[in-house]
N, C-alpha and C. Protein backbone atom coordinates (compact mmCIF):
# COMPACT_ATOMS: atom_id res chain seq x y z
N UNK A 1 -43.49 24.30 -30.74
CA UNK A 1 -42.60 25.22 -30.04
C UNK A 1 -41.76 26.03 -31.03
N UNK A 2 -41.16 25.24 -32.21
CA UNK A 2 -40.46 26.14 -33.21
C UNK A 2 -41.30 26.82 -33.91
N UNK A 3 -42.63 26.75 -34.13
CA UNK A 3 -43.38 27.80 -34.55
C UNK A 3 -43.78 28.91 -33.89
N UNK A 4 -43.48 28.66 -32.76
CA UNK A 4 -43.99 30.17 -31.77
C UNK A 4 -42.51 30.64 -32.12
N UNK A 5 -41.42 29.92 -31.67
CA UNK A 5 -40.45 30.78 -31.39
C UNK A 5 -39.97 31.60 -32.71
N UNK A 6 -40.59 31.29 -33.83
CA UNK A 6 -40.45 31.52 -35.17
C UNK A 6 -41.57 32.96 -35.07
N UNK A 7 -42.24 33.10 -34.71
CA UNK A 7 -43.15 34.06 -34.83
C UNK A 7 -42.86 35.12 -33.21
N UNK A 8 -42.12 34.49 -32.61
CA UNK A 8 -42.09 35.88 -31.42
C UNK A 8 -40.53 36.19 -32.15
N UNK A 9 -39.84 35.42 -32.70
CA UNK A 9 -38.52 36.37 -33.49
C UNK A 9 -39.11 37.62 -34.16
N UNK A 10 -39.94 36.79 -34.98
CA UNK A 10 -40.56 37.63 -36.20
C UNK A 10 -41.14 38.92 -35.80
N UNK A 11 -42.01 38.85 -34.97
CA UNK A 11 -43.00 39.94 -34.48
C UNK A 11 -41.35 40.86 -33.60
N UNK A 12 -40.22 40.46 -32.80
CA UNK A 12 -39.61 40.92 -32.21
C UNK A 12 -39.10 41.87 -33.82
N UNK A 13 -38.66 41.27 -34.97
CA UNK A 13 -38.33 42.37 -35.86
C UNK A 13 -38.91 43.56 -36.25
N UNK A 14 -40.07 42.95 -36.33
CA UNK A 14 -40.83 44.17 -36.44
C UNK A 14 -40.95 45.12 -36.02
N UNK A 15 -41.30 44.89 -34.45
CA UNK A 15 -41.23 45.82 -33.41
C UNK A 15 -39.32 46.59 -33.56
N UNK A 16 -38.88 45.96 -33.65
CA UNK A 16 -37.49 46.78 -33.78
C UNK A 16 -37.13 47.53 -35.13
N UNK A 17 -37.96 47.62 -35.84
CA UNK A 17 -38.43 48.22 -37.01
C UNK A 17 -38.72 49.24 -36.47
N UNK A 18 -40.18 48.89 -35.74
CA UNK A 18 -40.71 50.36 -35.68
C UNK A 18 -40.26 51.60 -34.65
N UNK A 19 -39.60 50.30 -34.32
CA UNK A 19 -38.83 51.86 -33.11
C UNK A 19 -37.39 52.42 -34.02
N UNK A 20 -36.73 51.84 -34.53
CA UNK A 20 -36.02 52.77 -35.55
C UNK A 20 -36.60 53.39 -36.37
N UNK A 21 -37.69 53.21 -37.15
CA UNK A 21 -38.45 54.21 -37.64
C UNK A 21 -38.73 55.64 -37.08
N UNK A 22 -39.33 54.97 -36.06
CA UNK A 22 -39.52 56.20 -34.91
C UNK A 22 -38.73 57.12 -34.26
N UNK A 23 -37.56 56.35 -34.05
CA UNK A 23 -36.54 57.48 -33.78
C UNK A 23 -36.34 58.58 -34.64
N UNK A 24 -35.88 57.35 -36.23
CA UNK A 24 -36.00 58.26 -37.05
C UNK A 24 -36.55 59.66 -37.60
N UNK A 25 -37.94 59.44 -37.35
CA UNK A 25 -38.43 60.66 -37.47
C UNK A 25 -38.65 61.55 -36.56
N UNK A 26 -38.11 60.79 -35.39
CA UNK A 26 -38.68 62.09 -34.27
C UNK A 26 -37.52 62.68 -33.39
N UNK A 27 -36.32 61.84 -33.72
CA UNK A 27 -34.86 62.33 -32.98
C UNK A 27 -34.77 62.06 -31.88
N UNK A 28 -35.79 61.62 -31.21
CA UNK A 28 -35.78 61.21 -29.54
C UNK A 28 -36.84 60.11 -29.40
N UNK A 29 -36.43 59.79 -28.21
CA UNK A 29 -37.39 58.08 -27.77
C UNK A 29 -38.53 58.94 -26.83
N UNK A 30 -39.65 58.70 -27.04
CA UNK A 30 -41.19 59.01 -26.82
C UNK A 30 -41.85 57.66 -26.05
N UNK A 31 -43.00 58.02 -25.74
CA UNK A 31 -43.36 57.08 -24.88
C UNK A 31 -43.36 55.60 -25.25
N UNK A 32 -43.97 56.00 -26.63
CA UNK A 32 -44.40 54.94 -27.57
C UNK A 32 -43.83 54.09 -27.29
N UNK A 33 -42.15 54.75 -27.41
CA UNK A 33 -41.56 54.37 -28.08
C UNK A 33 -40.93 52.93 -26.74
N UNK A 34 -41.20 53.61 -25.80
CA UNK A 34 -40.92 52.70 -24.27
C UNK A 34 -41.72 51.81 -23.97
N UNK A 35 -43.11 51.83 -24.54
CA UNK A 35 -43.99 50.37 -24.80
C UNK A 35 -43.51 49.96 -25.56
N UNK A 36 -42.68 50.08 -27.08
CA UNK A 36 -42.30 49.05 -27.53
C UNK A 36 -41.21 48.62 -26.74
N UNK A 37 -40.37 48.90 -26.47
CA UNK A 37 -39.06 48.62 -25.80
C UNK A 37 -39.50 47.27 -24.61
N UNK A 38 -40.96 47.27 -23.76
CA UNK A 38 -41.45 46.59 -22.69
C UNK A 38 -41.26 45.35 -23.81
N UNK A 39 -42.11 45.41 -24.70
CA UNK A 39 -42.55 44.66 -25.47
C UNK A 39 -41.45 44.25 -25.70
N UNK A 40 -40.86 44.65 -26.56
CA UNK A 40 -39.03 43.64 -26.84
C UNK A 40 -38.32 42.81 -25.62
N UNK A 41 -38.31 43.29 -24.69
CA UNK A 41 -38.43 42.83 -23.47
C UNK A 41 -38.89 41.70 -23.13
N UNK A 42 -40.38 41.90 -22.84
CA UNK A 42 -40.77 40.21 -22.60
C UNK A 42 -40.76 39.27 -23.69
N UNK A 43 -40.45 39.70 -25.10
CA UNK A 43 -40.21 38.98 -26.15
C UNK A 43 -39.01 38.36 -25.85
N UNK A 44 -38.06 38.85 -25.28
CA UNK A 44 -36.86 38.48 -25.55
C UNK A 44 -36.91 37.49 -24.25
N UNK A 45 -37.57 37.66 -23.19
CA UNK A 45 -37.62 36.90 -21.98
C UNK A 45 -38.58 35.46 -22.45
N UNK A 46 -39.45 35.50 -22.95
CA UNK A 46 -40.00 34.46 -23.83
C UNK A 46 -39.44 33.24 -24.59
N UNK A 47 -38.35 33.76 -25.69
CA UNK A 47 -37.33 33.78 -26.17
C UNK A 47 -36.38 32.66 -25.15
N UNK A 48 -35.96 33.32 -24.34
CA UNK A 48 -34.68 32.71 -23.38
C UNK A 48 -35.53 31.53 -22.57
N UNK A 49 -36.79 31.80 -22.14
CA UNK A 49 -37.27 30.68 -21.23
C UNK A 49 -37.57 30.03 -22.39
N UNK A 50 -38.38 29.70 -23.52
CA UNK A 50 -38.38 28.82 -24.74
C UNK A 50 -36.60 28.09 -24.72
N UNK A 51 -35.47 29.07 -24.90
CA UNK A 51 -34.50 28.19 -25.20
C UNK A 51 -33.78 27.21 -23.35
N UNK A 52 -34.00 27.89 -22.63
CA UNK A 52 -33.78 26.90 -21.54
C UNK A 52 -34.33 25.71 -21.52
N UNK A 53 -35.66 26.37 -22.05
CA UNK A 53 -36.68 24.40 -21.40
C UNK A 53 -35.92 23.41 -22.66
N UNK A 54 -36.06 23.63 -23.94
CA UNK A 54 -35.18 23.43 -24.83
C UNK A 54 -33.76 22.51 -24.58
N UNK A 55 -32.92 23.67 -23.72
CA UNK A 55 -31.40 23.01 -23.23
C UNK A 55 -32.11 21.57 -22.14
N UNK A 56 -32.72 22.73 -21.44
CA UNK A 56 -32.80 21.31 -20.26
C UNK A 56 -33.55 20.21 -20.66
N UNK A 57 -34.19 19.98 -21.43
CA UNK A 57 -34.83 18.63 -22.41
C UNK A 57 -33.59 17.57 -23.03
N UNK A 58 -32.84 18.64 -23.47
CA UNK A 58 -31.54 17.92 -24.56
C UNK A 58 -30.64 17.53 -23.45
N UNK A 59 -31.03 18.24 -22.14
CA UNK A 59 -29.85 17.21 -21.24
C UNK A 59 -30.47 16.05 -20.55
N UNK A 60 -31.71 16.41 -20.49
CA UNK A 60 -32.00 14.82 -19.25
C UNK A 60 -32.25 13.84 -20.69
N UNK A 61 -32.69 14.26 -21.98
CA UNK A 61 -32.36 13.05 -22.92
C UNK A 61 -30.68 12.60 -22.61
N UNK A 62 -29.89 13.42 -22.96
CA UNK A 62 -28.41 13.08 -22.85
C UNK A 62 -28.14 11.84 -21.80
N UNK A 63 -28.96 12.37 -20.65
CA UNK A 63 -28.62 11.70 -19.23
C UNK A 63 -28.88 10.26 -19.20
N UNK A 64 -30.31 10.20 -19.86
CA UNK A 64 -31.48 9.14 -20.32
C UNK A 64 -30.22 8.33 -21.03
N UNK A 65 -29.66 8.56 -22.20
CA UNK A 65 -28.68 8.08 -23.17
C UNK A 65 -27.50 7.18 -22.79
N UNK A 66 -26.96 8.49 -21.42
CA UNK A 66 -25.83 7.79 -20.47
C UNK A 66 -26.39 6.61 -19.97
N UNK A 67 -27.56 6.40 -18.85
CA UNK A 67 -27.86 5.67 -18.27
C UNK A 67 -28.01 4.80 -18.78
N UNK A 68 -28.52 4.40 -20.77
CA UNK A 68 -28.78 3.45 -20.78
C UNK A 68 -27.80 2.02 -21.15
């Protein structure tokens, strides 16, 4: 799991690379430039459901802990 989430960060930089690039040279946001934006998007939604399942693991251990 920390290796994906290590590599959808990663790939998320990138992509936010290339859309500042892109602005850069073109002064305005283009289509392109709105597929990447999707893309950052479900990266980032990826991202958040990876860190929920995450939280909610570390609590029913917690719970597990209480109970015992």
């Amino acid at each position: 799991m920390v290796h994906n989430e290590q590599s959808l960060i990663a790939k998320k930089m990138i992509l936010e690379s290339k859309w500042n690039q892109m602005f850069l040279e073109r002064g305005s946001e283009t289509i392109d430039m709105m597929k990447i934006e999707l893309e950052l998007k479900e990266i980032k939604n990826q991202l958040r459901r990876q860190s929920e399942f995450k939280v909610r693991e570390e609590l029913q251990e917690e719970d597990l802990d209480i109970a015992s």
